[in-house]
PDB file of N, CA and C in Angstrom:
ATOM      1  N   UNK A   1       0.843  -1.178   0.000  1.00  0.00           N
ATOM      2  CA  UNK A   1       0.000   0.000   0.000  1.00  0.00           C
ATOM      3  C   UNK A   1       0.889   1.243   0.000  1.00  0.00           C
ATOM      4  N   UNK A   2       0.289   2.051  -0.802  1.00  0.00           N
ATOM      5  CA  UNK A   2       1.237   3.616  -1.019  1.00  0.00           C
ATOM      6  C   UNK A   2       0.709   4.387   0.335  1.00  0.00           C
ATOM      7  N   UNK A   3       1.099   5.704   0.317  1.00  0.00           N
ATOM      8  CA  UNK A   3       0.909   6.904   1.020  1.00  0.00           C
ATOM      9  C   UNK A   3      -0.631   6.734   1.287  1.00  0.00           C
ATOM     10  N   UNK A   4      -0.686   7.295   2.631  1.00  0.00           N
ATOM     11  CA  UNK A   4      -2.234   7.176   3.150  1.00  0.00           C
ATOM     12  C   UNK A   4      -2.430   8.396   3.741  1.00  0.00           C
ATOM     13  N   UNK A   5      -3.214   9.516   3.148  1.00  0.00           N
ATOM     14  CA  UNK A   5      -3.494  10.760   4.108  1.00  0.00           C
ATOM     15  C   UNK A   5      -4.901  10.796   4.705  1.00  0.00           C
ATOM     16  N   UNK A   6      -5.196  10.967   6.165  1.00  0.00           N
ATOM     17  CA  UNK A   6      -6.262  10.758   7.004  1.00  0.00           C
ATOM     18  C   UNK A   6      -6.350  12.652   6.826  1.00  0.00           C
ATOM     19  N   UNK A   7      -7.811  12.668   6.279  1.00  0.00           N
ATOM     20  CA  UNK A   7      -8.622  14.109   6.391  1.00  0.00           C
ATOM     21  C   UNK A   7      -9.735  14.158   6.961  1.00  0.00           C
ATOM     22  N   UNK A   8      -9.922  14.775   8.288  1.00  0.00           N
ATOM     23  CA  UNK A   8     -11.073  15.218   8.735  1.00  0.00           C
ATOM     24  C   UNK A   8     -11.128  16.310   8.661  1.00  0.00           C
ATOM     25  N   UNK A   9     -12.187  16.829   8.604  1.00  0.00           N
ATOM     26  CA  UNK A   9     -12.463  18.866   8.716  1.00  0.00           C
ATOM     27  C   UNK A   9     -14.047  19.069   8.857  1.00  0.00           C
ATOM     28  N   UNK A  10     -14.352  20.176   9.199  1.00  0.00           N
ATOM     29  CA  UNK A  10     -15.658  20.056   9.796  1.00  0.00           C
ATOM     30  C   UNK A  10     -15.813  21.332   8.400  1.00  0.00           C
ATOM     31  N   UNK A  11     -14.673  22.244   7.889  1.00  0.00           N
ATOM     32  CA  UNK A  11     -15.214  23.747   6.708  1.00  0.00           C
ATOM     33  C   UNK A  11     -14.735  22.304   5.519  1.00  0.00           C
ATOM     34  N   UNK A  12     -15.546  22.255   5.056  1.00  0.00           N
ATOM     35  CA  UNK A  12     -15.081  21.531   3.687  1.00  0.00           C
ATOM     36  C   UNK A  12     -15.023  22.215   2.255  1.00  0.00           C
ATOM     37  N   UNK A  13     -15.022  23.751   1.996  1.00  0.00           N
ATOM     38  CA  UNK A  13     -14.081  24.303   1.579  1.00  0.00           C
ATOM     39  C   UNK A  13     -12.810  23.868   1.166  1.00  0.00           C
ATOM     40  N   UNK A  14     -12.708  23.336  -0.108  1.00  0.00           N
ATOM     41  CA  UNK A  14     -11.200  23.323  -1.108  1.00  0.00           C
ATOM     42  C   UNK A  14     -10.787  21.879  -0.502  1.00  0.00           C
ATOM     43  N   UNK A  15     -11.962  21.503   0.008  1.00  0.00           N
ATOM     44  CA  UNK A  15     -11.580  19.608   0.642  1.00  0.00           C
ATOM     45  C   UNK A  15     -11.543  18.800  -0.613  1.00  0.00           C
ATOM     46  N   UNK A  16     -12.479  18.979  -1.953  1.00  0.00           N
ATOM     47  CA  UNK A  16     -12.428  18.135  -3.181  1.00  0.00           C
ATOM     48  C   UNK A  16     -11.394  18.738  -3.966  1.00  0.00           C
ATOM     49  N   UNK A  17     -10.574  19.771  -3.703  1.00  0.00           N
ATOM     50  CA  UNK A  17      -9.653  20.361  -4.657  1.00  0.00           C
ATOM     51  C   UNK A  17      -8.276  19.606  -4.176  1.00  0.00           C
ATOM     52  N   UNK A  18      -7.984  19.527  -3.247  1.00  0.00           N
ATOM     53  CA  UNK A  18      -6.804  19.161  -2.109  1.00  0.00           C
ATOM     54  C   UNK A  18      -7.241  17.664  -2.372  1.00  0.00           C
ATOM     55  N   UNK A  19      -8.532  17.235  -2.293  1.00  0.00           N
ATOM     56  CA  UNK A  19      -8.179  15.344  -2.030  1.00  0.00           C
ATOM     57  C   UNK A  19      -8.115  14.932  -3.682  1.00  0.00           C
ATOM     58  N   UNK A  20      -8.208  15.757  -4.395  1.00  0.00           N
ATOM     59  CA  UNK A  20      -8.082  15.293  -5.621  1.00  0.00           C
ATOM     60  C   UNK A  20      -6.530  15.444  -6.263  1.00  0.00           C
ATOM     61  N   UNK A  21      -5.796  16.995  -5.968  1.00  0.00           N
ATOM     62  CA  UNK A  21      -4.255  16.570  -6.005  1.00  0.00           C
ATOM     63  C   UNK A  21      -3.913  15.508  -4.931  1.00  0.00           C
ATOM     64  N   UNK A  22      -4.408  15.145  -4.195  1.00  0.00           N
ATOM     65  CA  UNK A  22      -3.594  14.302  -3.114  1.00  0.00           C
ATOM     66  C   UNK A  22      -3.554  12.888  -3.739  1.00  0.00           C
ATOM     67  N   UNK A  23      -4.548  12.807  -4.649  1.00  0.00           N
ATOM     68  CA  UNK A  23      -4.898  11.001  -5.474  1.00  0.00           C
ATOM     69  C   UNK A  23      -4.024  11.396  -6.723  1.00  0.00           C
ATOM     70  N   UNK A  24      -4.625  12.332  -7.488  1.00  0.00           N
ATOM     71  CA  UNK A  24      -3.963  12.379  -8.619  1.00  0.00           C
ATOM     72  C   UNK A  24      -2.791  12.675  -9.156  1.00  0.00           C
ATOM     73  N   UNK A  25      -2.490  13.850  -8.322  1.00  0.00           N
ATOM     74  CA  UNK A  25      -1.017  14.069  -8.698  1.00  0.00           C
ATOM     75  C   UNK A  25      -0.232  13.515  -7.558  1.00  0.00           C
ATOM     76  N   UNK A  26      -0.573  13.294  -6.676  1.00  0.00           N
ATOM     77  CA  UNK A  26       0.730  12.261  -5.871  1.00  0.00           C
ATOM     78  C   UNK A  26       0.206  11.129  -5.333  1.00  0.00           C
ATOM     79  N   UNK A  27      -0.184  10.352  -5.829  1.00  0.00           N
ATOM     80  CA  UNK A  27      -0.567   9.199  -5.546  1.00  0.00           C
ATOM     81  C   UNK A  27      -1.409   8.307  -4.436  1.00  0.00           C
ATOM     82  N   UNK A  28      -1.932   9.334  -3.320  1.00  0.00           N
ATOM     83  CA  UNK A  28      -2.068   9.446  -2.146  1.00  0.00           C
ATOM     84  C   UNK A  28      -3.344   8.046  -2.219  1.00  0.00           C
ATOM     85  N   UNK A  29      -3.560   7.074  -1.038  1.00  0.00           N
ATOM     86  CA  UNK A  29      -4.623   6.589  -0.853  1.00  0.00           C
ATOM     87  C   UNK A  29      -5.750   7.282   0.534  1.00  0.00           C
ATOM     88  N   UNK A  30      -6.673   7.585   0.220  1.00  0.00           N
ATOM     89  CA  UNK A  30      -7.339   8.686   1.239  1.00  0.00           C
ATOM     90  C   UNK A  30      -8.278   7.481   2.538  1.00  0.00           C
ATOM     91  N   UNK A  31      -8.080   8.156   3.850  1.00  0.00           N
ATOM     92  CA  UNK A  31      -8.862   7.669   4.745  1.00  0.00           C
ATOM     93  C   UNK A  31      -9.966   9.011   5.351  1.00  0.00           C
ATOM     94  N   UNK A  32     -10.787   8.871   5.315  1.00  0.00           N
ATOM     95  CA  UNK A  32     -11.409  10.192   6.039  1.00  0.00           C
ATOM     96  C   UNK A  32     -12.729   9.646   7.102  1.00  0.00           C
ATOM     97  N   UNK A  33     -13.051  10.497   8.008  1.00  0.00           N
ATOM     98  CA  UNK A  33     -14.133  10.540   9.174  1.00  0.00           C
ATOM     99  C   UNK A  33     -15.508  10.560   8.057  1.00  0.00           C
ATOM    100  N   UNK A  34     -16.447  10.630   9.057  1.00  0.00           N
ATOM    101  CA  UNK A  34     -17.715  10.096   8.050  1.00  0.00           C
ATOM    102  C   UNK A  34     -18.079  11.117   7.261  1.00  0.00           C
ATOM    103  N   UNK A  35     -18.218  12.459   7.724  1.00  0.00           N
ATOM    104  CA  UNK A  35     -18.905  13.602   6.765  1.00  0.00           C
ATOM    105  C   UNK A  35     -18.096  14.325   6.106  1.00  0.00           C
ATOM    106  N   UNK A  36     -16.961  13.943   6.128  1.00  0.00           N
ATOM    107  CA  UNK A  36     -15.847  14.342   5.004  1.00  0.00           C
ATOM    108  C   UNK A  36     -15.724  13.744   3.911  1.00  0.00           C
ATOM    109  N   UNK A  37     -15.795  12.089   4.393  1.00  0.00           N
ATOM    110  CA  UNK A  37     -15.494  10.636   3.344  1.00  0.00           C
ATOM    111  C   UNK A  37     -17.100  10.668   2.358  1.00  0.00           C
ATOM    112  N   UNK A  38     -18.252  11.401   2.881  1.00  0.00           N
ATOM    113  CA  UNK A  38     -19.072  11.967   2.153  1.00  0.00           C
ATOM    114  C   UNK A  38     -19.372  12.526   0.670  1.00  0.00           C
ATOM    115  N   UNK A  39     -18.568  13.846   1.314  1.00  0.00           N
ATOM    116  CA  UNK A  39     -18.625  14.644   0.620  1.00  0.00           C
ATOM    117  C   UNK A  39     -17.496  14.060  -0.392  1.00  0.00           C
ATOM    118  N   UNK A  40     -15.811  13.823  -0.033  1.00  0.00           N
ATOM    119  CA  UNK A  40     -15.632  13.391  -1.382  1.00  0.00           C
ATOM    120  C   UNK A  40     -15.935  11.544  -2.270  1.00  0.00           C
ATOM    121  N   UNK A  41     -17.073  11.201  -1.497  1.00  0.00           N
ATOM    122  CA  UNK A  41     -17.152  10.356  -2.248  1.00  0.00           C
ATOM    123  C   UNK A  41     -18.802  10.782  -3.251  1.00  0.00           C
ATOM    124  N   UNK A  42     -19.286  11.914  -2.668  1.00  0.00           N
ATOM    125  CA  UNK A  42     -20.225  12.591  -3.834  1.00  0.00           C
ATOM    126  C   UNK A  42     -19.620  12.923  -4.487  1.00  0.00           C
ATOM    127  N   UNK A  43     -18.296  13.146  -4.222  1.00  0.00           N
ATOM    128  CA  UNK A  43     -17.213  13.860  -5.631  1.00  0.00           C
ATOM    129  C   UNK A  43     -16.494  13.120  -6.617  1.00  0.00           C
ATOM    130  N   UNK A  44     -16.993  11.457  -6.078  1.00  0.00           N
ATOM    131  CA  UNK A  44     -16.196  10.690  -7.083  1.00  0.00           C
ATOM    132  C   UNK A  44     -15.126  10.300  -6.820  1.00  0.00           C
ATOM    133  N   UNK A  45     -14.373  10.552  -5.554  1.00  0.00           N
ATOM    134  CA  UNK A  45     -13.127  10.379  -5.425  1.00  0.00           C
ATOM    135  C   UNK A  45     -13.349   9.465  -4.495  1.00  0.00           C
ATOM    136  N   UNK A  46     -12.185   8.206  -4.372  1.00  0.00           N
ATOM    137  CA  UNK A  46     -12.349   7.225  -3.677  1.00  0.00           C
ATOM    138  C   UNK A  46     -12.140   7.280  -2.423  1.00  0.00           C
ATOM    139  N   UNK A  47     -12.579   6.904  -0.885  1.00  0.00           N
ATOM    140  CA  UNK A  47     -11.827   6.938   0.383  1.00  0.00           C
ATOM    141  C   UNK A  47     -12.135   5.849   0.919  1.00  0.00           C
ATOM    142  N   UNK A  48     -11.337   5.286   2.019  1.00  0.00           N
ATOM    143  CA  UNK A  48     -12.228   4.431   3.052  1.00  0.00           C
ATOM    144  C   UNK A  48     -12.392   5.373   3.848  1.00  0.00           C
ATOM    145  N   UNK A  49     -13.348   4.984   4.905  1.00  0.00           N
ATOM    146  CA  UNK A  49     -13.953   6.035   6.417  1.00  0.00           C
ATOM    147  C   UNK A  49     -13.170   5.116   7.293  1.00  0.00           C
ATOM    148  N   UNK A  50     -12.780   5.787   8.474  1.00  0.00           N
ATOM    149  CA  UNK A  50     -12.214   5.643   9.810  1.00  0.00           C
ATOM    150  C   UNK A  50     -12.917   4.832   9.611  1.00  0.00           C
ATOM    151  N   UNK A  51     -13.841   4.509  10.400  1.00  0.00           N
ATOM    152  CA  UNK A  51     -15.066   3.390  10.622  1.00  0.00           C
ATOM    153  C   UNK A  51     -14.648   2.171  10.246  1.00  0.00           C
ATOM    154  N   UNK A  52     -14.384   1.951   8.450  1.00  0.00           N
ATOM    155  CA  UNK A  52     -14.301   0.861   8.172  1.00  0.00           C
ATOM    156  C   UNK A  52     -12.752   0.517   8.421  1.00  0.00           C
ATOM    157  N   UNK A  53     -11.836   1.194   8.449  1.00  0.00           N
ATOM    158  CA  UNK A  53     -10.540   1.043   8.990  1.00  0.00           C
ATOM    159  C   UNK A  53     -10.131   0.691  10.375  1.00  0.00           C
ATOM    160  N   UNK A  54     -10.912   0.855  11.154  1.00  0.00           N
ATOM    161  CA  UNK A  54     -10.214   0.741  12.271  1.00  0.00           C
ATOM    162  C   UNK A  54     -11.880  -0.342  12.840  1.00  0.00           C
ATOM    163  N   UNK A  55     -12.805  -0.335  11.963  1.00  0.00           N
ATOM    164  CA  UNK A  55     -13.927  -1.204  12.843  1.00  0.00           C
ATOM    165  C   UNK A  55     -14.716  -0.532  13.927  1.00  0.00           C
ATOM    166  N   UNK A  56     -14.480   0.490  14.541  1.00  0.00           N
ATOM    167  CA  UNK A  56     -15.164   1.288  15.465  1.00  0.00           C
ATOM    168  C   UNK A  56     -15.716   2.223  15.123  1.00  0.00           C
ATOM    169  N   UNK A  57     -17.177   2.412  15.201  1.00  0.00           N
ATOM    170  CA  UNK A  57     -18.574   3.222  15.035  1.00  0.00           C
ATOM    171  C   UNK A  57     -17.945   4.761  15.461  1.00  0.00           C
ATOM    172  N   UNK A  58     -18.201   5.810  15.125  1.00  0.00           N
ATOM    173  CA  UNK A  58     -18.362   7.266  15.220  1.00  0.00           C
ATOM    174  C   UNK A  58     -18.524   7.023  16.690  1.00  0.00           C
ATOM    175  N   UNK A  59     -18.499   8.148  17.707  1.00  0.00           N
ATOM    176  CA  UNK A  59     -19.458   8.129  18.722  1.00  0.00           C
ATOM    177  C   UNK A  59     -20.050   9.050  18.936  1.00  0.00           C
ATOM    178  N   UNK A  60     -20.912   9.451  19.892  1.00  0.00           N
ATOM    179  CA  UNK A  60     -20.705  10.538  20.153  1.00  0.00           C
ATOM    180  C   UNK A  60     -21.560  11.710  19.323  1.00  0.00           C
ATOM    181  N   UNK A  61     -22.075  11.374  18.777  1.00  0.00           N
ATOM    182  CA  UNK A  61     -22.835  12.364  17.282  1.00  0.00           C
ATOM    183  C   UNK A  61     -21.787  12.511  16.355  1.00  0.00           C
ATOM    184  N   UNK A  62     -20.665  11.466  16.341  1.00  0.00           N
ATOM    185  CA  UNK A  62     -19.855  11.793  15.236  1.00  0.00           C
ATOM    186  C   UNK A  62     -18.339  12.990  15.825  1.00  0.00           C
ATOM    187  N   UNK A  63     -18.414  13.186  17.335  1.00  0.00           N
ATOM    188  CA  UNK A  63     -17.661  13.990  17.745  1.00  0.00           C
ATOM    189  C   UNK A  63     -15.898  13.063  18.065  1.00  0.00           C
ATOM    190  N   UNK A  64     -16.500  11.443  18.041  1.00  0.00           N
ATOM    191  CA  UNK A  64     -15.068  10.826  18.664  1.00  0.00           C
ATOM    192  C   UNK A  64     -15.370  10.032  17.375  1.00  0.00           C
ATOM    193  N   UNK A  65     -13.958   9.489  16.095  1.00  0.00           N
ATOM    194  CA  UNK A  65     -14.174   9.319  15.370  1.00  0.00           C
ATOM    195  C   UNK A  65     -12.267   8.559  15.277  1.00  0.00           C
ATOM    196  N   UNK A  66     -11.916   9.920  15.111  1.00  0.00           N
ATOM    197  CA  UNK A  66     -10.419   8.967  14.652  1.00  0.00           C
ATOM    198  C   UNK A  66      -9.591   9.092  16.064  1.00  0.00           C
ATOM    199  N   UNK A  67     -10.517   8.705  17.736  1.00  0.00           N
ATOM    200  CA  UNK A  67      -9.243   8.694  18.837  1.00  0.00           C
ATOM    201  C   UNK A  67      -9.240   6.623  18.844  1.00  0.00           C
ATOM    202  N   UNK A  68      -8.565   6.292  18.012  1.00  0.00           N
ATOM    203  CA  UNK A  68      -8.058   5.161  17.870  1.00  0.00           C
ATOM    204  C   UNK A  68      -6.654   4.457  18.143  1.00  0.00           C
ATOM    205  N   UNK A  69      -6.405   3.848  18.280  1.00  0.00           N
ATOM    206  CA  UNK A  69      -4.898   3.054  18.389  1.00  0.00           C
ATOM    207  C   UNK A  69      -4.614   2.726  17.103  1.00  0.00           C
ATOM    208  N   UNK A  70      -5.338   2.631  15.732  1.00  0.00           N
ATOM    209  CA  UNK A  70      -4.615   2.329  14.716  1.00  0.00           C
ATOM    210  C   UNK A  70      -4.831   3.456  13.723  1.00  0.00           C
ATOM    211  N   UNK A  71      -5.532   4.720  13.994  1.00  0.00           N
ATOM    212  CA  UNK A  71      -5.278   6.346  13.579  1.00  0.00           C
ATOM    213  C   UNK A  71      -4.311   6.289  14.092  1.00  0.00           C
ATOM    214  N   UNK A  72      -3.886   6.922  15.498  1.00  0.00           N
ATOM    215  CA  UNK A  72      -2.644   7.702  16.483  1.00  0.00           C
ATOM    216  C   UNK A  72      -1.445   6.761  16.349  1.00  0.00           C
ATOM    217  N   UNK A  73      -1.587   5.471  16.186  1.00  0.00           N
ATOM    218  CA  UNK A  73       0.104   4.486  15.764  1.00  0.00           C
ATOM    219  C   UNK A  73       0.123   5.365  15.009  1.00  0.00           C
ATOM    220  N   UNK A  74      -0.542   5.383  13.631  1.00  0.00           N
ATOM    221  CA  UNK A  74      -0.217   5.341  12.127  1.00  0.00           C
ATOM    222  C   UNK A  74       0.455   7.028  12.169  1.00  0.00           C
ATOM    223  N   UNK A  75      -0.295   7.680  13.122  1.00  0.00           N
ATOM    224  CA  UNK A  75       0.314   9.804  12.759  1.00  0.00           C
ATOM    225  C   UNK A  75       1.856   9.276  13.662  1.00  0.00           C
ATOM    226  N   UNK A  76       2.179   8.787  15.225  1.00  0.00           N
ATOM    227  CA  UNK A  76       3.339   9.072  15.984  1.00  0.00           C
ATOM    228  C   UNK A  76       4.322   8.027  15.614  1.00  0.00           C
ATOM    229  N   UNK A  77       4.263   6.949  14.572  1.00  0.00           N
ATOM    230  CA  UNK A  77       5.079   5.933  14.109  1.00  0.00           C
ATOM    231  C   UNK A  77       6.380   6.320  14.072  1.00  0.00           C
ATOM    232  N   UNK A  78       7.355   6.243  14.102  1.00  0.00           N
ATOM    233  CA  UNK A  78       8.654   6.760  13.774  1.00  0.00           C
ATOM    234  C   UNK A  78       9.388   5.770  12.714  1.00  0.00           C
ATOM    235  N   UNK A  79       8.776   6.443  11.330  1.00  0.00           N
ATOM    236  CA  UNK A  79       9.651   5.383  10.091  1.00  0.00           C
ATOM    237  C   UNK A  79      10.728   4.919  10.185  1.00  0.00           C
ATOM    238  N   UNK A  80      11.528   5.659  11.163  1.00  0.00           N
ATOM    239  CA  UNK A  80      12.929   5.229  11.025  1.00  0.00           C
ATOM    240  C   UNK A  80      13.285   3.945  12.214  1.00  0.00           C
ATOM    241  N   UNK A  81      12.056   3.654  12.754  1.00  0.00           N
ATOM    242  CA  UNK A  81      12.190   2.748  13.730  1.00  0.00           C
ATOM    243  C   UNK A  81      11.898   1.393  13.591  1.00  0.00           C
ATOM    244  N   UNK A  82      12.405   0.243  13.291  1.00  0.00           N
ATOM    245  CA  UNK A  82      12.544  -0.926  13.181  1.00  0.00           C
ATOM    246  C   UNK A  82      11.141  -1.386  13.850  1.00  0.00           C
ATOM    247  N   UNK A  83      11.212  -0.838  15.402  1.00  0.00           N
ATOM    248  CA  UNK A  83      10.470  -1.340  16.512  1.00  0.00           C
ATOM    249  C   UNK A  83       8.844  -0.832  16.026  1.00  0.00           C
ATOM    250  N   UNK A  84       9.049   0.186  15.534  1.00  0.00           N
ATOM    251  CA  UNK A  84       7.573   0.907  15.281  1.00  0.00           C
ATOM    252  C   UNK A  84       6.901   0.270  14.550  1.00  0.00           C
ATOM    253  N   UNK A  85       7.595   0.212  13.244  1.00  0.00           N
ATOM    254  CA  UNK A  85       7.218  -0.443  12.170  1.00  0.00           C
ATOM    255  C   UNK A  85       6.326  -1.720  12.601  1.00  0.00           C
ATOM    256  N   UNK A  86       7.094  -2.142  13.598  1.00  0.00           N
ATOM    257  CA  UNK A  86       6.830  -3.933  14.000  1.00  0.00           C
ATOM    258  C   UNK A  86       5.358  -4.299  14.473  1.00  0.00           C
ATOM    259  N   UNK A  87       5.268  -2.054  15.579  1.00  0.00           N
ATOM    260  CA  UNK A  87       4.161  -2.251  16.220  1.00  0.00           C
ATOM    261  C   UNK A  87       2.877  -2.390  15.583  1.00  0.00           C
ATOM    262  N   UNK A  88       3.044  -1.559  13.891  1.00  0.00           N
ATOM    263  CA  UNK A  88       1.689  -1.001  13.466  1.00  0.00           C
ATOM    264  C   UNK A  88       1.657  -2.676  12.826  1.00  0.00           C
ATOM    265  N   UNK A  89       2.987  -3.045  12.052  1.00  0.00           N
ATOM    266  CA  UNK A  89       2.451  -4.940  11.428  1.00  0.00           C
ATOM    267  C   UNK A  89       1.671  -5.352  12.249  1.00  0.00           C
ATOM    268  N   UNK A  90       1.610  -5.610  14.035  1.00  0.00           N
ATOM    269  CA  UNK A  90       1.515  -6.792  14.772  1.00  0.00           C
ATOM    270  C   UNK A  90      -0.450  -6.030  14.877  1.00  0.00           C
ATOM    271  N   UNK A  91      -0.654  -4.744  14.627  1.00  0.00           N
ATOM    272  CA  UNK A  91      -1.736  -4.241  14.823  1.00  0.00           C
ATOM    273  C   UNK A  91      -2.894  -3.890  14.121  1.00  0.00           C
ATOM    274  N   UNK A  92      -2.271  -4.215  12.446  1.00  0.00           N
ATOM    275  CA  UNK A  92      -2.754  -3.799  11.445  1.00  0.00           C
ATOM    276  C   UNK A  92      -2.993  -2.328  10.632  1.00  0.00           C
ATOM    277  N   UNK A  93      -1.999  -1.931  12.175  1.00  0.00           N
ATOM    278  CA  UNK A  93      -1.554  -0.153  11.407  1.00  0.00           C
ATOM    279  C   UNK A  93      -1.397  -0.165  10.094  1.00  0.00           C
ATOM    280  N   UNK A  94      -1.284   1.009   9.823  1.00  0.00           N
ATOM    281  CA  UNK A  94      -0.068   1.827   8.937  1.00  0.00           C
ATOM    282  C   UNK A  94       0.274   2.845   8.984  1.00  0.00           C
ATOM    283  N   UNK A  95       1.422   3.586   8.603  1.00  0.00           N
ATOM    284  CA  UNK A  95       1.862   4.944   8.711  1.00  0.00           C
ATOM    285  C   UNK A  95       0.779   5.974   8.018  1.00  0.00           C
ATOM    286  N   UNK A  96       0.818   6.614   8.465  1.00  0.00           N
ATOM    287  CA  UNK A  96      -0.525   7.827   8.180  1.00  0.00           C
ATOM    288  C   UNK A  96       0.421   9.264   8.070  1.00  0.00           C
ATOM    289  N   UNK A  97      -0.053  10.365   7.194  1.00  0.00           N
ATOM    290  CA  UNK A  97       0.629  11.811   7.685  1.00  0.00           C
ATOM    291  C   UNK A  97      -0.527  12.716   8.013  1.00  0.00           C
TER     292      UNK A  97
END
């Protein structure tokens, strides 16, 4: 799996302009929260939702969404770490930016 950028935002303003260079011109695979992964999938552009990534429901009215163990591995991972790496394999992480 390539590059994975996790987008949530509540102004979605220039959100289909940005997730569309993020696929097209750099190759990006997109994860987003539910009413983001929405909007650009009315736009045609592909994402998975937190939800189906990590298996755990929104809560909350949608307020707790990406406080996960396999969101937060994937943002504090340290690529350069043998050990890290090991943690997100054994967890089903992946590195996220």
């Amino acid at each position: 799996m390539g590059r994975i950028a996790l987008l949530s935002t509540s102004n979605k303003q220039g959100l289909v302009e940005l997730a569309t260079a993020l696929v097209q011109e750099f190759g990006f695979t997109l994860l987003s929260s539910g009413g983001t992964a929405k909007t650009l999938q009315a736009a045609g552009i592909p994402v998975t939702t937190v939800a189906e990534y990590t298996g755990a429901a929104e809560i909350l009215g949608g307020r707790v969404k990406t406080l996960h163990p396999k969101i937060h591995g994937g943002i504090l991972a340290r690529r350069d770490r043998p050990a890290d790496e090991a943690d997100l394999q054994a967890r089903g992480s992946i590195p996220l930016i």
